[in-house]
N, C-alpha and C. Protein backbone atom coordinates (compact mmCIF):
# COMPACT_ATOMS: atom_id res chain seq x y z
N UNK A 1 -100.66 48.37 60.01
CA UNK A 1 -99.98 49.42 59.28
C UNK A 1 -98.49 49.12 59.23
N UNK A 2 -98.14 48.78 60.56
CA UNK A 2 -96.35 48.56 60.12
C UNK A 2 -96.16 47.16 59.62
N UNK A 3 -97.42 46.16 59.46
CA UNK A 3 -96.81 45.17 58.69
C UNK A 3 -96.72 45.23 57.19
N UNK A 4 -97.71 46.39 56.52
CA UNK A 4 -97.61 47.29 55.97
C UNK A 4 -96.36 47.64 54.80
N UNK A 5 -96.22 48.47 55.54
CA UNK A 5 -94.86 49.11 55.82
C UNK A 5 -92.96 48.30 55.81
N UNK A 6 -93.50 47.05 56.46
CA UNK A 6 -92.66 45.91 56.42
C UNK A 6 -91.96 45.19 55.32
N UNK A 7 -93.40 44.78 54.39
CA UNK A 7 -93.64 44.49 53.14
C UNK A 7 -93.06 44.91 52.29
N UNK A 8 -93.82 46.20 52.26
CA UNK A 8 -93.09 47.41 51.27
C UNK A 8 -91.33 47.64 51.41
N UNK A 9 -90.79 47.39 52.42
CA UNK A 9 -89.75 47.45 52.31
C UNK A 9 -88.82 46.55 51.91
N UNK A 10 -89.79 45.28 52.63
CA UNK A 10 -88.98 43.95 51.80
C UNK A 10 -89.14 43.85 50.09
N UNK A 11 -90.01 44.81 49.81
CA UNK A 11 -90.00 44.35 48.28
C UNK A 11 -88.84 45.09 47.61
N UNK A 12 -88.74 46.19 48.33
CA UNK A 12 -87.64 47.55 48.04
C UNK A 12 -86.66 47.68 48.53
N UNK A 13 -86.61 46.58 49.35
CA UNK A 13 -85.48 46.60 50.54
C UNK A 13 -83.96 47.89 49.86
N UNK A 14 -83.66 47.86 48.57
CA UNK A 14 -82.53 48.31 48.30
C UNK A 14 -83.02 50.04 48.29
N UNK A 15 -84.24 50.64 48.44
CA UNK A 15 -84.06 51.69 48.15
C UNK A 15 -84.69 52.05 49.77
N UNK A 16 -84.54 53.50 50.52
CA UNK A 16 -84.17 53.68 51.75
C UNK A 16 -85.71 54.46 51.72
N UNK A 17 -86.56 54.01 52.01
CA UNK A 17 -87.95 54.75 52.14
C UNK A 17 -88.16 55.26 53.14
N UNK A 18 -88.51 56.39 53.51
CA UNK A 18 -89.00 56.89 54.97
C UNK A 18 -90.34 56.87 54.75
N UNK A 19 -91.21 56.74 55.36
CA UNK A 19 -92.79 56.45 55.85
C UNK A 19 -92.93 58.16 55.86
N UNK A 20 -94.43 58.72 55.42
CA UNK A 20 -94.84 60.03 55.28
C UNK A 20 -94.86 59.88 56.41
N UNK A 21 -95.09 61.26 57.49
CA UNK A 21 -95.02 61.47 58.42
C UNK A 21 -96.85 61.67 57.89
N UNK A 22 -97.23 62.24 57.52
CA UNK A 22 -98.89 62.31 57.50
C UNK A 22 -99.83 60.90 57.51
N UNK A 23 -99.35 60.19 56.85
CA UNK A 23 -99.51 58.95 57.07
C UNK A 23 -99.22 57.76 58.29
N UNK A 24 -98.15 57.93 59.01
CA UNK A 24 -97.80 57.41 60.21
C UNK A 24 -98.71 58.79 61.53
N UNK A 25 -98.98 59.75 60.91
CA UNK A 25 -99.99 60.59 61.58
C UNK A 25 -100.94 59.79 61.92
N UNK A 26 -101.79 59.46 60.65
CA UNK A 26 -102.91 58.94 60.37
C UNK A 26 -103.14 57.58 60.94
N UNK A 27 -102.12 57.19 60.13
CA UNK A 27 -102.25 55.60 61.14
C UNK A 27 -102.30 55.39 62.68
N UNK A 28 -101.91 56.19 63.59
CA UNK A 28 -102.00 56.59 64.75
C UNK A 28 -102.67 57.05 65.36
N UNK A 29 -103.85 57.43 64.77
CA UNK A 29 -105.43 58.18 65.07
C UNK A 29 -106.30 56.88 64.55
N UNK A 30 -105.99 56.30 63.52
CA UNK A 30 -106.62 54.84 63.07
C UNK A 30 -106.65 54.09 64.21
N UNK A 31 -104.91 54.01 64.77
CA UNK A 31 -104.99 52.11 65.82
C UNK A 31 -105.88 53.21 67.07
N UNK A 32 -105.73 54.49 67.67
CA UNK A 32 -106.56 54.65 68.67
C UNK A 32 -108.06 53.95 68.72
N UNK A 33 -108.61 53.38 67.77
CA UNK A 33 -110.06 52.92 67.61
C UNK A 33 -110.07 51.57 67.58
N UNK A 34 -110.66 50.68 68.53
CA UNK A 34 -110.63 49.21 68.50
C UNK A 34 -111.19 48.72 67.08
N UNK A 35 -112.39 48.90 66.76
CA UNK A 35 -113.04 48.99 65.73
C UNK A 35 -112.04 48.66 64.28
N UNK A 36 -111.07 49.73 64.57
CA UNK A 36 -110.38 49.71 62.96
C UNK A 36 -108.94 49.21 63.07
N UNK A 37 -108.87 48.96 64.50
CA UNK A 37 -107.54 47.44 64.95
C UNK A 37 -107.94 45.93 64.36
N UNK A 38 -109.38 45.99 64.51
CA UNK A 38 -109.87 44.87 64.68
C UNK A 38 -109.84 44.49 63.34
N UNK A 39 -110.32 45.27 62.50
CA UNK A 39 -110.73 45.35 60.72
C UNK A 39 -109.36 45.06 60.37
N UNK A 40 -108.74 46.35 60.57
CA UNK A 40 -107.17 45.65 60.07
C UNK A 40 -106.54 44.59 60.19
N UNK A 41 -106.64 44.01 61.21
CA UNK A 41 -106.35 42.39 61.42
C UNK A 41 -107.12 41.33 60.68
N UNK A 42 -108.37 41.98 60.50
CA UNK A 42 -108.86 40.66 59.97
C UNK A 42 -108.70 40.85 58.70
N UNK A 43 -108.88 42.17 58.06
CA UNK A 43 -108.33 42.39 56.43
C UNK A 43 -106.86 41.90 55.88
N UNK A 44 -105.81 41.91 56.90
CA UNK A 44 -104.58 41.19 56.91
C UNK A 44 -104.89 40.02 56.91
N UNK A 45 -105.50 39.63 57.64
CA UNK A 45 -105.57 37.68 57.66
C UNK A 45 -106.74 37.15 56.49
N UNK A 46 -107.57 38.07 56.28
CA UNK A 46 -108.28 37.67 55.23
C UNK A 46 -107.39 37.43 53.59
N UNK A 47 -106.37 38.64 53.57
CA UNK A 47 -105.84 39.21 52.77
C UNK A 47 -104.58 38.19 52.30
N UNK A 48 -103.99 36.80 53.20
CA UNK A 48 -103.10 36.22 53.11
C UNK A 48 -103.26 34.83 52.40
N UNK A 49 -102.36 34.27 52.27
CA UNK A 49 -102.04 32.76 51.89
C UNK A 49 -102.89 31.80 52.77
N UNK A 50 -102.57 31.97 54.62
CA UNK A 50 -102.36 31.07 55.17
C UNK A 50 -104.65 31.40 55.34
N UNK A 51 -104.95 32.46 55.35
CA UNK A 51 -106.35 31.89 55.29
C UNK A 51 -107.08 31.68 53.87
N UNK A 52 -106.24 31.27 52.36
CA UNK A 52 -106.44 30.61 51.38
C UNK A 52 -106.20 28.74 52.04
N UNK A 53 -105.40 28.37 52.74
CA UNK A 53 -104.94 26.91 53.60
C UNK A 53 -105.29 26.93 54.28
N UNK A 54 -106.20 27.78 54.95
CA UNK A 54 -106.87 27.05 56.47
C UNK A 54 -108.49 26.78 55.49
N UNK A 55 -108.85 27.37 54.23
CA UNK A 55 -109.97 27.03 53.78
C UNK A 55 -109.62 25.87 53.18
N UNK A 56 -108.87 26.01 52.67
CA UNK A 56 -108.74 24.66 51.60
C UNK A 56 -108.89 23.14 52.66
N UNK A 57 -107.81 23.20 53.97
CA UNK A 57 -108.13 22.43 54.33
C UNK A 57 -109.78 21.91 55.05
N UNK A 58 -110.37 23.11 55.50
CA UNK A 58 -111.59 23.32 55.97
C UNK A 58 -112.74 22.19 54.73
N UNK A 59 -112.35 22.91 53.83
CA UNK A 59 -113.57 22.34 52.62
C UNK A 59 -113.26 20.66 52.32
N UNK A 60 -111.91 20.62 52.54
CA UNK A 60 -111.44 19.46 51.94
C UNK A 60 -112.22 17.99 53.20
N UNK A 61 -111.55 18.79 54.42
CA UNK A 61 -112.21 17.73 55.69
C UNK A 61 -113.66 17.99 55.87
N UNK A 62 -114.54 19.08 55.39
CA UNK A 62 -115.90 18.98 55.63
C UNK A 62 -116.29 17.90 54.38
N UNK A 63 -115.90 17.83 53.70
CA UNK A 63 -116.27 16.88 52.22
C UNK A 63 -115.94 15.62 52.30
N UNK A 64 -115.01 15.64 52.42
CA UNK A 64 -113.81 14.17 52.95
C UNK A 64 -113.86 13.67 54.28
N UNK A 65 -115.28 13.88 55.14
CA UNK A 65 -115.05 13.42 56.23
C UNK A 65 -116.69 13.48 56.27
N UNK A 66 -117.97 13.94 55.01
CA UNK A 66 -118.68 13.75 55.00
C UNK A 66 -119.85 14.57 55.92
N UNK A 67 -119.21 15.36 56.62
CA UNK A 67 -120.20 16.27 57.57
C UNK A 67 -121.49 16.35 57.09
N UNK A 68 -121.70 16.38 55.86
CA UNK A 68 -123.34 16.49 55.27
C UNK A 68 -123.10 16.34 53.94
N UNK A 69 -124.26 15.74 53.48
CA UNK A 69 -124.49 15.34 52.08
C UNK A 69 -124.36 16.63 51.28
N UNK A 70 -123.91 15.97 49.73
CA UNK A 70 -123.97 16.68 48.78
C UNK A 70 -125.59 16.75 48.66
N UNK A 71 -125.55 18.13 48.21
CA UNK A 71 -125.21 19.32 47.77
C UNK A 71 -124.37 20.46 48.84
N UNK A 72 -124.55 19.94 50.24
CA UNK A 72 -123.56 20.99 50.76
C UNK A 72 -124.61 21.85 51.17
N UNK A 73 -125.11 22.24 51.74
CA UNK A 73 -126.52 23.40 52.29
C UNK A 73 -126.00 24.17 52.44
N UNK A 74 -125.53 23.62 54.40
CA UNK A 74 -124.77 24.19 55.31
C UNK A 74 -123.61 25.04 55.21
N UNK A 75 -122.77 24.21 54.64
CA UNK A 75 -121.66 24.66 53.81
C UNK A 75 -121.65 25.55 52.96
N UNK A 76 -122.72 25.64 52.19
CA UNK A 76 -122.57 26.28 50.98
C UNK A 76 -123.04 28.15 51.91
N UNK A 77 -124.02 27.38 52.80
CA UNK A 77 -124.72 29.07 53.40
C UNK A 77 -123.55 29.35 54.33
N UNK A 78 -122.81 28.84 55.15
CA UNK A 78 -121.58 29.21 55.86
C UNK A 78 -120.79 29.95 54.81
N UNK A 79 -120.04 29.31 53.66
CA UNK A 79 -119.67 30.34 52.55
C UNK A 79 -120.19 31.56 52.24
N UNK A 80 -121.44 31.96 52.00
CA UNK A 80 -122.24 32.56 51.65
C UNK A 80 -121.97 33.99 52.77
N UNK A 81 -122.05 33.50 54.10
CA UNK A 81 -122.02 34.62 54.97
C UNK A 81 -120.71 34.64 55.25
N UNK A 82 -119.77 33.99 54.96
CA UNK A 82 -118.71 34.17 55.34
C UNK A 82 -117.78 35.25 53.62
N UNK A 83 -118.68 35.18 52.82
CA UNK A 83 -118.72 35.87 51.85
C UNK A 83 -118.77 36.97 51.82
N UNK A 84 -120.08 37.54 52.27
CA UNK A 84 -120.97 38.78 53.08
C UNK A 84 -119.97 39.67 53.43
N UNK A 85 -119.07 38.90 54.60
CA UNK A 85 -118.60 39.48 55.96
C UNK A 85 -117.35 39.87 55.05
N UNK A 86 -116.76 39.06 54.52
CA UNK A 86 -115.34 39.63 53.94
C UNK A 86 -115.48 40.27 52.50
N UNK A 87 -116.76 40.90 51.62
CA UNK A 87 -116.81 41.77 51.02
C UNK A 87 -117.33 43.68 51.72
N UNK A 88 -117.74 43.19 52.71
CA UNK A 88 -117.63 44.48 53.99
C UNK A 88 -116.25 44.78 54.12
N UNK A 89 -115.58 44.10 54.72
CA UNK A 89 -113.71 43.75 54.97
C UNK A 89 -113.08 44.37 54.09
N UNK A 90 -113.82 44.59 52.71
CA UNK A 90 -113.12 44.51 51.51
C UNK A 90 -113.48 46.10 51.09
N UNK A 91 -114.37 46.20 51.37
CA UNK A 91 -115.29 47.86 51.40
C UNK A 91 -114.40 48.48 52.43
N UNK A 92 -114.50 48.25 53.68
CA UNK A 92 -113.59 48.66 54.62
C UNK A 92 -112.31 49.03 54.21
N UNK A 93 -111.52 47.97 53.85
CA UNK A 93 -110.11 48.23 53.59
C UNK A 93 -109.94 49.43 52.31
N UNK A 94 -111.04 49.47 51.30
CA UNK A 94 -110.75 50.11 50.17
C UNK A 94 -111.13 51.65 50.62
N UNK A 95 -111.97 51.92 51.76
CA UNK A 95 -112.34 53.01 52.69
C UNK A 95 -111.04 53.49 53.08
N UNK A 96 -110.43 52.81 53.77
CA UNK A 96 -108.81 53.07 54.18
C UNK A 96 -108.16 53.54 53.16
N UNK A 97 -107.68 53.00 51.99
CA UNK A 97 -107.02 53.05 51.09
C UNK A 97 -107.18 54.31 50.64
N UNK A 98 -108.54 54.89 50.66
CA UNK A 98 -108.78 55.98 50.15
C UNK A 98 -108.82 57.14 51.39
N UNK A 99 -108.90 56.78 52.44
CA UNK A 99 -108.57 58.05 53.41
C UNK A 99 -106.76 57.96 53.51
N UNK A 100 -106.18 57.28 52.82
CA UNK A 100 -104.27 57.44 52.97
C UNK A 100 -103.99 58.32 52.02
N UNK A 101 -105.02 57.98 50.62
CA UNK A 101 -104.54 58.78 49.62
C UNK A 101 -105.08 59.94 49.90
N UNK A 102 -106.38 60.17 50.28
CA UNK A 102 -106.66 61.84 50.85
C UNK A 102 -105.56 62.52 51.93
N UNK A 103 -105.17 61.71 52.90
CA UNK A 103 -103.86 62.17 53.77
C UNK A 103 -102.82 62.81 52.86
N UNK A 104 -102.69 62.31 51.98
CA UNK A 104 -101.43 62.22 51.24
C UNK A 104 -101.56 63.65 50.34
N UNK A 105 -102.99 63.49 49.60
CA UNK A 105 -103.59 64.48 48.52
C UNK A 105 -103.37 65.91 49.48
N UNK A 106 -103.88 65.95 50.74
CA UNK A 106 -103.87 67.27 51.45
C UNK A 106 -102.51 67.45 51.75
N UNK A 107 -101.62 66.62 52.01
CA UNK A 107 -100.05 67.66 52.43
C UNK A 107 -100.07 67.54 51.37
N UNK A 108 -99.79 67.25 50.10
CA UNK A 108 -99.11 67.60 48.93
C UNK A 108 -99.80 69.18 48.57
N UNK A 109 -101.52 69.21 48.34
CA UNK A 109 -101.87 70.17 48.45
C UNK A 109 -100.98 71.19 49.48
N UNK A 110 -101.11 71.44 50.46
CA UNK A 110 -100.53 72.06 51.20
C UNK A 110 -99.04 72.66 50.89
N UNK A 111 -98.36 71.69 50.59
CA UNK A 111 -96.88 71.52 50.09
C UNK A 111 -96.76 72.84 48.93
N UNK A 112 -98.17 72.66 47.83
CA UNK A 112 -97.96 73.09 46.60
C UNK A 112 -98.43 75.09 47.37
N UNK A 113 -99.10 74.84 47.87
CA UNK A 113 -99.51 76.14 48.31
C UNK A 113 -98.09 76.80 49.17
N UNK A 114 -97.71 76.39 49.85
CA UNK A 114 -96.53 76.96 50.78
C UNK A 114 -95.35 76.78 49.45
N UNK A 115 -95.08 76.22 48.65
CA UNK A 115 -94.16 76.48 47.47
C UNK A 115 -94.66 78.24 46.68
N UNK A 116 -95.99 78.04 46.60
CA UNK A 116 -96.64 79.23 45.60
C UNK A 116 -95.97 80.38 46.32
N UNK A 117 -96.26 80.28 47.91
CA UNK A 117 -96.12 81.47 48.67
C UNK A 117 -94.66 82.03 48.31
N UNK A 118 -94.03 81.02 48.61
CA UNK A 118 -92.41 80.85 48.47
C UNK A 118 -91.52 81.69 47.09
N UNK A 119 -92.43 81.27 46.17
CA UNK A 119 -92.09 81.93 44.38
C UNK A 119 -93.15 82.78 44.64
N UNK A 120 -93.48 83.19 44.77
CA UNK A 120 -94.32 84.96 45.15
C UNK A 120 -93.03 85.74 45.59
N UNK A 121 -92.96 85.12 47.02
CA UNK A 121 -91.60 86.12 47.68
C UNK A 121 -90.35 86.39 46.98
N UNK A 122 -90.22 85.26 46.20
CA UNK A 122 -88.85 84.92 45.43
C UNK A 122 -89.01 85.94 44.12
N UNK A 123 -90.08 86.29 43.33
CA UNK A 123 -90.11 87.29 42.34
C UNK A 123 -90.43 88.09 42.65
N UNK A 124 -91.19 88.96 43.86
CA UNK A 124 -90.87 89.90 44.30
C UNK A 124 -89.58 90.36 44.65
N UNK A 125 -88.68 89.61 44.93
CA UNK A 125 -87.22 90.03 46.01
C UNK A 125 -86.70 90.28 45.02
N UNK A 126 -86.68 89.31 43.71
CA UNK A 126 -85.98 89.35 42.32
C UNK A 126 -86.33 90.91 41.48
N UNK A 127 -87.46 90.76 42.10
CA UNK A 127 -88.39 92.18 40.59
C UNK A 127 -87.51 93.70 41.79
N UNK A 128 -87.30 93.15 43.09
CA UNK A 128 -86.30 94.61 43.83
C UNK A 128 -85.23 94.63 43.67
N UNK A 129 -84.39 93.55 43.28
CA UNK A 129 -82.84 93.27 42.83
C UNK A 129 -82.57 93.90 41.82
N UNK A 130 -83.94 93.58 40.57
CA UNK A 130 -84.00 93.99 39.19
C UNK A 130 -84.04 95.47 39.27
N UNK A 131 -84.80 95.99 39.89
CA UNK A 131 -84.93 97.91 40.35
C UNK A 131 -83.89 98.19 40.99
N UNK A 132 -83.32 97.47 41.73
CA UNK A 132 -82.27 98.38 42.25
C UNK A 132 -81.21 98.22 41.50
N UNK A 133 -80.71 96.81 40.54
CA UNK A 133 -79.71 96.85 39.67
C UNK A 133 -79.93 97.65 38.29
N UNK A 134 -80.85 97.86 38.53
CA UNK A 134 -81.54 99.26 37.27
C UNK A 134 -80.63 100.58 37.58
N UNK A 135 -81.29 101.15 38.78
CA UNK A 135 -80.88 102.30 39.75
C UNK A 135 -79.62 102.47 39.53
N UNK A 136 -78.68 101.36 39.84
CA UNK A 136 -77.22 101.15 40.18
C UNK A 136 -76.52 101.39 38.74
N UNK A 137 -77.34 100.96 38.02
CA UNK A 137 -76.48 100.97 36.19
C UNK A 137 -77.23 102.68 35.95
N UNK A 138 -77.96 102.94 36.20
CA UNK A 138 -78.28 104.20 35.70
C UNK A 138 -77.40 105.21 36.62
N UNK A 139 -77.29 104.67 37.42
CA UNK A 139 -76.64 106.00 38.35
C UNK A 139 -74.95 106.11 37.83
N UNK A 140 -74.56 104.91 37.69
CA UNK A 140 -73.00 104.35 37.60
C UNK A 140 -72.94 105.44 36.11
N UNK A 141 -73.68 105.17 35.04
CA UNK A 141 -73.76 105.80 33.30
C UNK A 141 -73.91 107.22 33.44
N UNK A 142 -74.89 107.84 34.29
CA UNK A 142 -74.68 109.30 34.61
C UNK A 142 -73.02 109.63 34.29
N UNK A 143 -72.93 111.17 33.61
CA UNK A 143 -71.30 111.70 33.83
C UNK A 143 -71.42 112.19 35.07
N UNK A 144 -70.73 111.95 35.61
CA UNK A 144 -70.15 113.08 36.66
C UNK A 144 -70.01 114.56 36.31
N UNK A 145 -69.64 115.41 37.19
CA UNK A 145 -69.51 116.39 37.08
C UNK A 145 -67.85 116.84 36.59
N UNK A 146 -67.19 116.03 36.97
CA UNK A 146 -65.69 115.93 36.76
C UNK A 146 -65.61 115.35 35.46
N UNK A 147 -66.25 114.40 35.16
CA UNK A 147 -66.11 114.27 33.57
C UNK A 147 -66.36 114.93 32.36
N UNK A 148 -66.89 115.77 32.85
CA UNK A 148 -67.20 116.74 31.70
C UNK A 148 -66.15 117.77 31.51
N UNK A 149 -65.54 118.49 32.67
CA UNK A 149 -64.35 119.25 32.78
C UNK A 149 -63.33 118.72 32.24
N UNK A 150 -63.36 117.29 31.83
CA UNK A 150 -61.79 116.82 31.66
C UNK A 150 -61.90 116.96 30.09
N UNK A 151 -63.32 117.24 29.38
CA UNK A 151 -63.26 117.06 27.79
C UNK A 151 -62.88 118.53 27.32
């Protein structure tokens, strides 16, 4: 998560992002679970350059050094499950992706509800300002009793 986070800033570096607090919530109930330490690491390392170059070299020295004849069996079924495993990885991570944006979806929800409450109170207080600046102009327009004596 904070390499994450890292990223994102190096790409933005010029603009001053603070991390949701619901989200650094979340992520913090996430690393409590070995399980989804573990995923995250390997979805990061799956997710990079340097394990695009540790394959390349992999394929290049299993071929170039002849480990087994073409067609490649072995190889090809090692791919195969190693395929498997990092479209799970890939399910996983998109699982994540979508419990950040639900994090996110509920405080905003939340946000929008405690605003509603907020402009409720605010046109009520307004609709008593409005009555009493009613009151105040009607009372002020009344004659007096002294004004009438003076005509």
């Amino acid at each position: 998560m904070a390499t994450e986070q890292s990223v994102l800033l190096q790409r933005v570096g010029h603009l001053s992002l603070e991390p949701n607090p619901a989200l650094i919530e979340h992520a913090e109930q996430r690393a409590e679970i070995v399980q989804n330490r573990i995923a995250d690491q390997i979805t990061a390392f799956a997710g990079s350059m340097w394990f695009v170059y540790i394959h390349i070299v992999w394929f290049s020295c299993w071929i170039g050094f002849g480990v087994e004849k073409y067609p490649y069996g072995l190889l090809t079924m090692i791919v195969s499950l190693e395929a498997i495993f990092l479209s799970t990885f890939v399910m996983i991570s998109q699982n994540r992706a979508d419990a950040k944006r639900q994090v996110i979806a509920d405080q905003q929800w939340q946000t929008v509800k405690e605003e509603d409450k907020q402009n409720e109170e605010l046109l009520s207080l307004s609709n008593q300002i409005l009555e009493l600046t009613k009151a105040i102009h009607a009372y002020t327009r009344q004659p007096s009793p002294s004004d009438e004596t003076q005509r």
